[in-house]
PDB file of N, CA and C in Angstrom:
ATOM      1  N   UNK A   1       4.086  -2.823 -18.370  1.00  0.00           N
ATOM      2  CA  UNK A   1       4.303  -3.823 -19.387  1.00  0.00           C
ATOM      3  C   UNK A   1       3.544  -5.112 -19.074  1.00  0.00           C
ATOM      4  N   UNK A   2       3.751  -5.634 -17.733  1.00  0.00           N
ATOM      5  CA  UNK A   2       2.740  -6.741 -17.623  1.00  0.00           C
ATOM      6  C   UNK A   2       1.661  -6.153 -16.424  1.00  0.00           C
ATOM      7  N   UNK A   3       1.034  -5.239 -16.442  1.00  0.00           N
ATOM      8  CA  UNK A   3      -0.174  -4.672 -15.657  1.00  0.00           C
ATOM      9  C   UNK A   3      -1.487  -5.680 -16.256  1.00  0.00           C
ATOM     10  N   UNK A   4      -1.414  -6.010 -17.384  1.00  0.00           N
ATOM     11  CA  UNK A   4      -2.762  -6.249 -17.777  1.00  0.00           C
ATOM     12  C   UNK A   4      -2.869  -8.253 -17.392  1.00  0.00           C
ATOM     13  N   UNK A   5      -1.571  -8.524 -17.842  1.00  0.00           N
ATOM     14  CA  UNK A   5      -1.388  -9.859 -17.575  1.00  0.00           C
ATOM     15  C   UNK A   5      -1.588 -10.119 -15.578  1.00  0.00           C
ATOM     16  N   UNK A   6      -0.991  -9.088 -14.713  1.00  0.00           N
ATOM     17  CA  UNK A   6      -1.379  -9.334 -13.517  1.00  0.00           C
ATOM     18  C   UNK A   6      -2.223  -9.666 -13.101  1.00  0.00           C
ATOM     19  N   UNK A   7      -3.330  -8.255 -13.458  1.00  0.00           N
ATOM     20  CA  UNK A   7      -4.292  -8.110 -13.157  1.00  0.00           C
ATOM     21  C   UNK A   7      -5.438  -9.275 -13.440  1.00  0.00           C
ATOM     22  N   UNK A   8      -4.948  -9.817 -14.922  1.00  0.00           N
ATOM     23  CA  UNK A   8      -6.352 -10.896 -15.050  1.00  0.00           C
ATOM     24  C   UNK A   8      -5.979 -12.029 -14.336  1.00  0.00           C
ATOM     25  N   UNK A   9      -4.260 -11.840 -13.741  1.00  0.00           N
ATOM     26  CA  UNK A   9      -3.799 -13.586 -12.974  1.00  0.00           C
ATOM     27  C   UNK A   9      -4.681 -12.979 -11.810  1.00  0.00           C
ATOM     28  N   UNK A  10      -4.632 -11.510 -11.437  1.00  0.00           N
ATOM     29  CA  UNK A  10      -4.921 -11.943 -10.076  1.00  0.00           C
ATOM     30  C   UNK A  10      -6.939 -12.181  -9.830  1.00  0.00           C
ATOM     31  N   UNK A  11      -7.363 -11.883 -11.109  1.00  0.00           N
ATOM     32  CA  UNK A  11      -8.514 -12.139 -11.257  1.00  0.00           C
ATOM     33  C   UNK A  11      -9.161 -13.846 -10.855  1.00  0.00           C
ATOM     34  N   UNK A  12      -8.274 -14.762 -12.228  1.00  0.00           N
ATOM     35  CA  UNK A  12      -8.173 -15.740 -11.954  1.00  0.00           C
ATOM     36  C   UNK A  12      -7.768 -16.949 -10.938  1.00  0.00           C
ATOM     37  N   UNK A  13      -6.980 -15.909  -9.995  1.00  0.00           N
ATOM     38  CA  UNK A  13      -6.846 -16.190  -8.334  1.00  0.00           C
ATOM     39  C   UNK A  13      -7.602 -16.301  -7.474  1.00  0.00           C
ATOM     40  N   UNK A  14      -9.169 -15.360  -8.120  1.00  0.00           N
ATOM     41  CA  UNK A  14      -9.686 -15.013  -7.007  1.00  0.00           C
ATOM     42  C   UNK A  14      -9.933 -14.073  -5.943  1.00  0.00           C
ATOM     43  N   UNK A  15      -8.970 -13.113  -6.478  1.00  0.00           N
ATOM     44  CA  UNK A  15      -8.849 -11.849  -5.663  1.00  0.00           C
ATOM     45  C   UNK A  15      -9.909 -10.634  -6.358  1.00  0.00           C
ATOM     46  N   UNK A  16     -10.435  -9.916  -5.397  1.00  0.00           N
ATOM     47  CA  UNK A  16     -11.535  -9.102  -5.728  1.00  0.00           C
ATOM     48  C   UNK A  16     -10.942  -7.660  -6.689  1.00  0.00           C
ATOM     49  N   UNK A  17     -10.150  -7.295  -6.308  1.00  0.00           N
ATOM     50  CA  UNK A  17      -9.091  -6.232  -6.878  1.00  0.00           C
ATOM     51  C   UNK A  17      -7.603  -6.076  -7.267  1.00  0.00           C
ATOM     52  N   UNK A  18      -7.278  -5.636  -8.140  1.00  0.00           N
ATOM     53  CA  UNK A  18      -5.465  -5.588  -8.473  1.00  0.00           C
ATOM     54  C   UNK A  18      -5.527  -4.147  -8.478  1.00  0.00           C
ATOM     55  N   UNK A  19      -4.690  -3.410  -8.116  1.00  0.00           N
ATOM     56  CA  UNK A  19      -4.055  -2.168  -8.594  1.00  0.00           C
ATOM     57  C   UNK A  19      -2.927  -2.005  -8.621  1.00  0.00           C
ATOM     58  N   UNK A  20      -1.921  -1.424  -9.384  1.00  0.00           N
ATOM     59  CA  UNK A  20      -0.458  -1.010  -9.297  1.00  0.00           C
ATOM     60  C   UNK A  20      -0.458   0.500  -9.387  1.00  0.00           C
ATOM     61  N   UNK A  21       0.296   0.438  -9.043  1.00  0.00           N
ATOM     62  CA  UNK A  21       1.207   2.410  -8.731  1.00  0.00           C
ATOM     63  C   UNK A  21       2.304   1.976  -8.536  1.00  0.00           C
ATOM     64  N   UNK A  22       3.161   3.498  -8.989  1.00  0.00           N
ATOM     65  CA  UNK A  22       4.501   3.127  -8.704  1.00  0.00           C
ATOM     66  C   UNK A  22       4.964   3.570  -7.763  1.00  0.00           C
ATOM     67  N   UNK A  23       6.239   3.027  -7.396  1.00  0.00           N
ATOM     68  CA  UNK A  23       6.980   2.789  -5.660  1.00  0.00           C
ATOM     69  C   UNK A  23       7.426   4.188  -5.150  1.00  0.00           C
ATOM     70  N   UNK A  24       6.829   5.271  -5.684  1.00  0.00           N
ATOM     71  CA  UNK A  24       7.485   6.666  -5.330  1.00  0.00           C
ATOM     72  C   UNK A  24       7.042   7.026  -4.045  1.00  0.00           C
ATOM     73  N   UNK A  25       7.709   7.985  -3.475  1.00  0.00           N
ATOM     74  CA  UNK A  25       7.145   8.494  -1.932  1.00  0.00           C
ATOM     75  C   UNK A  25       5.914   9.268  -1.587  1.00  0.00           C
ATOM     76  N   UNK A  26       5.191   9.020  -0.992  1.00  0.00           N
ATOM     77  CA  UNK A  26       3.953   9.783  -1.089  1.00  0.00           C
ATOM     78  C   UNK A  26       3.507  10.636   0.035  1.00  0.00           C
ATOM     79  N   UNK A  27       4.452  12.025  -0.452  1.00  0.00           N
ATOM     80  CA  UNK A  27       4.351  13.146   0.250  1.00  0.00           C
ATOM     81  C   UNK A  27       3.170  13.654   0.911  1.00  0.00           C
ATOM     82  N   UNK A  28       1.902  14.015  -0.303  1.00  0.00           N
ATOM     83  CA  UNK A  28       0.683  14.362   0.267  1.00  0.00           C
ATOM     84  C   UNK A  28       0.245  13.542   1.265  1.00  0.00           C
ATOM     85  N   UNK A  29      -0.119  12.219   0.990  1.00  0.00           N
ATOM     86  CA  UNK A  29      -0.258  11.128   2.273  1.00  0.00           C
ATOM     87  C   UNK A  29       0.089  11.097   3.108  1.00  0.00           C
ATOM     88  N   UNK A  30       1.816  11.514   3.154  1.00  0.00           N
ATOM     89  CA  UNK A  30       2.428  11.437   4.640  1.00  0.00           C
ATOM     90  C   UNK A  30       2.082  12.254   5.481  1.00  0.00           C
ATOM     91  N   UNK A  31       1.476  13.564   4.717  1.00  0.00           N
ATOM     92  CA  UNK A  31       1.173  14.581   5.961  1.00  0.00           C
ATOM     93  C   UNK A  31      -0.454  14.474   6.207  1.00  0.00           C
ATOM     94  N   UNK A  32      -0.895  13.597   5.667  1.00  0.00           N
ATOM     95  CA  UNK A  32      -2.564  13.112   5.717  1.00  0.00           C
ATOM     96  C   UNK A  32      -2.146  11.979   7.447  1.00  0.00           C
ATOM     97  N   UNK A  33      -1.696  10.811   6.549  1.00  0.00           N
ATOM     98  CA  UNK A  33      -1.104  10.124   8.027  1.00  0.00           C
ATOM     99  C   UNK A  33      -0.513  10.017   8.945  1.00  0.00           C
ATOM    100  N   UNK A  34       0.481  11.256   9.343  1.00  0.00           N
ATOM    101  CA  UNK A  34       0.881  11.894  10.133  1.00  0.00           C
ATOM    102  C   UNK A  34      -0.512  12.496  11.445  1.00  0.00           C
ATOM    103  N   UNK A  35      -1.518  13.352  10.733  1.00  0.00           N
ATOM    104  CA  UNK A  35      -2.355  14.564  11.360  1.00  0.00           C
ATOM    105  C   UNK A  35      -3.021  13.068  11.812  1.00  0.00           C
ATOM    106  N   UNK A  36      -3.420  11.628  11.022  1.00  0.00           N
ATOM    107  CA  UNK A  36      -4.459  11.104  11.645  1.00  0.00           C
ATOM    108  C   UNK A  36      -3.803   9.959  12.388  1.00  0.00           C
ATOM    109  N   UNK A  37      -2.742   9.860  12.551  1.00  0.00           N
ATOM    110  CA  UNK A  37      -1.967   8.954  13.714  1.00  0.00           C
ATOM    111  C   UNK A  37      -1.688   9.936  15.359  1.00  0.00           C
ATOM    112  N   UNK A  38      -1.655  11.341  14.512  1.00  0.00           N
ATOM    113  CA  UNK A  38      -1.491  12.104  15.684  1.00  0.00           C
ATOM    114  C   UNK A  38      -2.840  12.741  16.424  1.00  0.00           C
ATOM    115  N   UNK A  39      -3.638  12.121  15.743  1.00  0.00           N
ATOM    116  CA  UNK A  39      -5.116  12.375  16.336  1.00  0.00           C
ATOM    117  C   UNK A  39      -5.729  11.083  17.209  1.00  0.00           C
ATOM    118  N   UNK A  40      -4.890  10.063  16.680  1.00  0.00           N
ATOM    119  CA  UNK A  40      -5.283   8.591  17.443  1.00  0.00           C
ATOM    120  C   UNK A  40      -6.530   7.881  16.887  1.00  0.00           C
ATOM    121  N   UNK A  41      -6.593   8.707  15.899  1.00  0.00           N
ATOM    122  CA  UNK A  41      -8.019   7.496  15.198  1.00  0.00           C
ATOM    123  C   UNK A  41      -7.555   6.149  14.489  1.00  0.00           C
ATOM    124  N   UNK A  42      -6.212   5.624  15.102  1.00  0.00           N
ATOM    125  CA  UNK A  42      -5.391   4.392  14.261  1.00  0.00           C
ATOM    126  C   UNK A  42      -6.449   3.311  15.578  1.00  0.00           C
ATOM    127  N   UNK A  43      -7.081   3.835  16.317  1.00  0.00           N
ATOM    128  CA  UNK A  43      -7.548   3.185  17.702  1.00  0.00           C
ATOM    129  C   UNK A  43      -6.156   2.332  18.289  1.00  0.00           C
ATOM    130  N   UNK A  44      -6.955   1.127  18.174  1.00  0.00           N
ATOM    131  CA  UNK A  44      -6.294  -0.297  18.834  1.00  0.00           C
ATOM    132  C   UNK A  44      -4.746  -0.732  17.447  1.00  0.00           C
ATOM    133  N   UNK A  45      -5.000   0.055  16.883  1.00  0.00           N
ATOM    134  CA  UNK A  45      -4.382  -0.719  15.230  1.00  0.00           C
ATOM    135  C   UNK A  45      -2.800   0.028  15.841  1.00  0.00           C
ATOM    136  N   UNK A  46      -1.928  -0.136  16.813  1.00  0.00           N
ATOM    137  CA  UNK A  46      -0.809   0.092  17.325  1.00  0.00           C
ATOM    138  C   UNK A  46       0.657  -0.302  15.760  1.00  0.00           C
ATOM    139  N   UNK A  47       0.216  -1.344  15.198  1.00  0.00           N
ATOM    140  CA  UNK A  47       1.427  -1.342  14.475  1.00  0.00           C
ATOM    141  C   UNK A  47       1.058  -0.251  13.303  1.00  0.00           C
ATOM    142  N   UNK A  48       0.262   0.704  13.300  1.00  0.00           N
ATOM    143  CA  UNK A  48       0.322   1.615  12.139  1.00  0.00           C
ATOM    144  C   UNK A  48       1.496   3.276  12.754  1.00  0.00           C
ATOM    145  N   UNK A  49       1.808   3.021  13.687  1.00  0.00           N
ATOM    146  CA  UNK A  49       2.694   3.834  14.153  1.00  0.00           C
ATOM    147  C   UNK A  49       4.270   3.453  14.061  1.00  0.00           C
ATOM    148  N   UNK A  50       4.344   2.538  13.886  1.00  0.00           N
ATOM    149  CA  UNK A  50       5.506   1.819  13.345  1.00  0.00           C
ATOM    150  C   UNK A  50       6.082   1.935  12.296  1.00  0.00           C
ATOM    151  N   UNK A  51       7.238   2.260  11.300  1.00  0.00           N
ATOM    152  CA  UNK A  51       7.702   2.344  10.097  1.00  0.00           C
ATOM    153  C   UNK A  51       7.085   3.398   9.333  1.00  0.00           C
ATOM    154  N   UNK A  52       6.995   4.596   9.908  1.00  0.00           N
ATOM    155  CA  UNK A  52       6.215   5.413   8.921  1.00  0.00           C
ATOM    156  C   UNK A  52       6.610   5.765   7.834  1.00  0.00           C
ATOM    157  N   UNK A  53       8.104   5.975   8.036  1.00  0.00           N
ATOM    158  CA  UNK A  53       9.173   6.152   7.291  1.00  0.00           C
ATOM    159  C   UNK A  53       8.568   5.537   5.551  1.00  0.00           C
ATOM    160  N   UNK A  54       8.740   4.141   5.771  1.00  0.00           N
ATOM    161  CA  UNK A  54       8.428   2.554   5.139  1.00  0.00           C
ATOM    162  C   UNK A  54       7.091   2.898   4.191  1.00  0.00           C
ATOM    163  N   UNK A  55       6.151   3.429   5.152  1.00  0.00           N
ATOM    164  CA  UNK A  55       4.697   3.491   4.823  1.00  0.00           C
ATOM    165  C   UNK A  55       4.839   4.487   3.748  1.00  0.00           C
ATOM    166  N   UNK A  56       5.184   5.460   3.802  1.00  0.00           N
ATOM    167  CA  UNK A  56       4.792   6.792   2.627  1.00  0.00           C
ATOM    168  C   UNK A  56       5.874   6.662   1.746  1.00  0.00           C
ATOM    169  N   UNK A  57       7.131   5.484   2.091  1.00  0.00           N
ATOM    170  CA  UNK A  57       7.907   5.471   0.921  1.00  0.00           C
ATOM    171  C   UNK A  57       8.339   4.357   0.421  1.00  0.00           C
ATOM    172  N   UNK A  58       7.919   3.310  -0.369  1.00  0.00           N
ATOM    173  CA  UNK A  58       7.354   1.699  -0.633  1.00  0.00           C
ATOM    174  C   UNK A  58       9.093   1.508  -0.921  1.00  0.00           C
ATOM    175  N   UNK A  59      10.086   2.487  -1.585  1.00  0.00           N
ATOM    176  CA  UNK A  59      11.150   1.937  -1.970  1.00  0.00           C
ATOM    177  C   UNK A  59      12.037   1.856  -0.774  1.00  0.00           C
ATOM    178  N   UNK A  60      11.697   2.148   0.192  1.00  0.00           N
ATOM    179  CA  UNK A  60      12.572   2.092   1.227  1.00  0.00           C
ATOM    180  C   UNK A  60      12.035   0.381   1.703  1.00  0.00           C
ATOM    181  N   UNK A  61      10.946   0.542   1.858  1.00  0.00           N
ATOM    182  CA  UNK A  61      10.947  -0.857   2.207  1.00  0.00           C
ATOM    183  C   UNK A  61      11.513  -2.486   1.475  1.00  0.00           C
ATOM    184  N   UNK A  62      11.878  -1.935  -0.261  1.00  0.00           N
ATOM    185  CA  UNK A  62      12.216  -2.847  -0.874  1.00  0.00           C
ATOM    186  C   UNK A  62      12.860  -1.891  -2.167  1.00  0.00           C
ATOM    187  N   UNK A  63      14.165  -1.662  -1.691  1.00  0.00           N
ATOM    188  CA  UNK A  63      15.123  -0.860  -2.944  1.00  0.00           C
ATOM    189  C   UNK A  63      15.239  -1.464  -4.160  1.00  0.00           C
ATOM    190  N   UNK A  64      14.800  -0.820  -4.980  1.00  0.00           N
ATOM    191  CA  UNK A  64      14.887  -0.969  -6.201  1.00  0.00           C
ATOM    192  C   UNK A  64      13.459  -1.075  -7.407  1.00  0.00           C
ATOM    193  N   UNK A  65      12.711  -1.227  -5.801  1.00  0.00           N
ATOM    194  CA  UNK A  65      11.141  -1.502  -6.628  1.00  0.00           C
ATOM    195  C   UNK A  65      10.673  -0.381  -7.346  1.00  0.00           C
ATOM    196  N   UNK A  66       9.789  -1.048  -8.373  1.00  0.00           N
ATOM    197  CA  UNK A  66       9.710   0.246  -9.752  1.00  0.00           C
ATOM    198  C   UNK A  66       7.688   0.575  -9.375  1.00  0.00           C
ATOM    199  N   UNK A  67       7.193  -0.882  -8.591  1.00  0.00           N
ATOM    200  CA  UNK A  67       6.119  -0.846  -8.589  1.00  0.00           C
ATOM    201  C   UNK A  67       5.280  -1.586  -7.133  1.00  0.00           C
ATOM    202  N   UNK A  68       4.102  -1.167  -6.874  1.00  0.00           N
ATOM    203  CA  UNK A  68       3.683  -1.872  -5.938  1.00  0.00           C
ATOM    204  C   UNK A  68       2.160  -2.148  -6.226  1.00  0.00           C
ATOM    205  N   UNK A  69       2.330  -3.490  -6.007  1.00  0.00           N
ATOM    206  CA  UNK A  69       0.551  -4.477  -6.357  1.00  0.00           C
ATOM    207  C   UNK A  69       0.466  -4.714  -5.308  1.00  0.00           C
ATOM    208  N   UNK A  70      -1.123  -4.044  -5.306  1.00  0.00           N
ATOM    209  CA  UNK A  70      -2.173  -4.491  -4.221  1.00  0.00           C
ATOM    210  C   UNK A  70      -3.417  -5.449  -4.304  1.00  0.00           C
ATOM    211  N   UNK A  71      -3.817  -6.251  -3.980  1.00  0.00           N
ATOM    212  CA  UNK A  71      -4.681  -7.668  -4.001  1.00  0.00           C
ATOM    213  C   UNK A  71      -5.677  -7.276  -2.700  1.00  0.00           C
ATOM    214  N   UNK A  72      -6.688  -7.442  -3.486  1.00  0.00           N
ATOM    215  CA  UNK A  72      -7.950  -7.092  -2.325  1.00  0.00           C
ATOM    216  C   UNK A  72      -8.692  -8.597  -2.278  1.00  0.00           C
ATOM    217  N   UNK A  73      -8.705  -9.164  -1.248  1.00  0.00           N
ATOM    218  CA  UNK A  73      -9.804 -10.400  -1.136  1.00  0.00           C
ATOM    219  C   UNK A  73     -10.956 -10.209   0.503  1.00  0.00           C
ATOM    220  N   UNK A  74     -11.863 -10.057  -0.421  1.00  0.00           N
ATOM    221  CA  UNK A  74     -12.805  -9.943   1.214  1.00  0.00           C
ATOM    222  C   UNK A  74     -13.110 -11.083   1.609  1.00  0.00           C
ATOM    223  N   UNK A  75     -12.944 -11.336   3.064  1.00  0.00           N
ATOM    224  CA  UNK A  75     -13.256 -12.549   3.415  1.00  0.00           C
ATOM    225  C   UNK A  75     -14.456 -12.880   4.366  1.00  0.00           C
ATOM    226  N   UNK A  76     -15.222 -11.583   4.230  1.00  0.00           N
ATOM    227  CA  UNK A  76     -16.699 -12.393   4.997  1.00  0.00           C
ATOM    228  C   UNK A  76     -17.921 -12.831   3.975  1.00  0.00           C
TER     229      UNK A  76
END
Protein backbone atom coordinates (compact mmCIF):
# COMPACT_ATOMS: atom_id res chain seq x y z
CA UNK A 1 0.00 0.00 0.00
CA UNK A 2 2.71 2.51 0.66
CA UNK A 3 5.70 0.60 -1.36
CA UNK A 4 5.69 3.25 -3.94
CA UNK A 5 5.54 6.26 -1.51
CA UNK A 6 8.74 4.54 0.37
CA UNK A 7 10.54 3.90 -2.17
CA UNK A 8 10.57 7.50 -3.80
CA UNK A 9 11.14 8.84 0.19
CA UNK A 10 13.90 6.67 0.21
CA UNK A 11 15.04 7.96 -3.17
CA UNK A 12 14.76 11.45 -2.01
CA UNK A 13 16.98 10.49 1.02
CA UNK A 14 19.53 9.59 -0.95
CA UNK A 15 19.71 6.07 -0.70
CA UNK A 16 20.84 4.09 -3.79
CA UNK A 17 18.12 1.26 -3.43
CA UNK A 18 14.66 0.39 -1.59
CA UNK A 19 13.30 -3.05 -1.71
CA UNK A 20 10.51 -4.67 0.38
CA UNK A 21 9.55 -8.37 0.81
CA UNK A 22 7.59 -9.74 3.19
CA UNK A 23 8.66 -10.86 6.81
CA UNK A 24 8.12 -14.67 6.04
CA UNK A 25 10.82 -17.33 6.87
CA UNK A 26 13.16 -18.11 4.33
CA UNK A 27 13.57 -21.73 4.17
CA UNK A 28 15.53 -22.10 0.86
CA UNK A 29 18.12 -19.50 2.24
CA UNK A 30 18.44 -21.06 5.46
CA UNK A 31 19.81 -24.12 4.06
CA UNK A 32 21.96 -21.90 1.48
CA UNK A 33 23.38 -20.13 4.83
CA UNK A 34 23.71 -22.83 6.86
CA UNK A 35 26.20 -25.00 4.01
CA UNK A 36 28.10 -21.43 3.68
CA UNK A 37 28.63 -20.58 7.43
CA UNK A 38 29.52 -24.20 7.73
CA UNK A 39 32.10 -23.89 5.10
CA UNK A 40 33.59 -20.68 6.83
CA UNK A 41 33.50 -18.41 3.90
CA UNK A 42 31.64 -15.79 6.57
CA UNK A 43 35.82 -15.25 7.02
CA UNK A 44 36.48 -12.62 9.78
CA UNK A 45 32.53 -11.54 9.61
CA UNK A 46 32.05 -13.67 13.22
CA UNK A 47 28.66 -11.95 14.03
CA UNK A 48 27.02 -13.76 10.96
CA UNK A 49 26.98 -16.93 13.10
CA UNK A 50 24.98 -15.40 15.60
CA UNK A 51 21.03 -15.36 15.52
CA UNK A 52 20.52 -17.55 12.69
CA UNK A 53 17.41 -18.36 13.95
CA UNK A 54 16.58 -14.21 13.51
CA UNK A 55 18.34 -14.21 10.07
CA UNK A 56 16.08 -16.63 7.90
CA UNK A 57 13.09 -15.54 9.95
CA UNK A 58 12.65 -11.45 10.02
CA UNK A 59 9.36 -12.06 12.27
CA UNK A 60 11.10 -13.47 14.96
CA UNK A 61 13.22 -10.68 15.18
CA UNK A 62 10.27 -8.16 15.31
CA UNK A 63 6.66 -9.99 15.87
CA UNK A 64 4.18 -8.86 14.08
CA UNK A 65 6.06 -7.45 11.08
CA UNK A 66 4.13 -7.83 7.76
CA UNK A 67 7.28 -6.41 5.89
CA UNK A 68 10.95 -5.75 5.66
CA UNK A 69 12.76 -2.55 3.86
CA UNK A 70 16.06 -2.61 2.79
CA UNK A 71 18.10 0.80 2.01
CA UNK A 72 21.25 0.44 0.08
CA UNK A 73 23.72 3.55 0.35
CA UNK A 74 27.28 3.04 -0.99
CA UNK A 75 29.67 4.89 0.66
CA UNK A 76 32.90 4.99 -1.32
Amino acid sequence: MYSTFIKERSTLLGFDFCGIAAAVRLDDDAYRLEKWLKQNRHGSMHYMEKYFDERIDPSLLVPGAKSVITLLLNYF
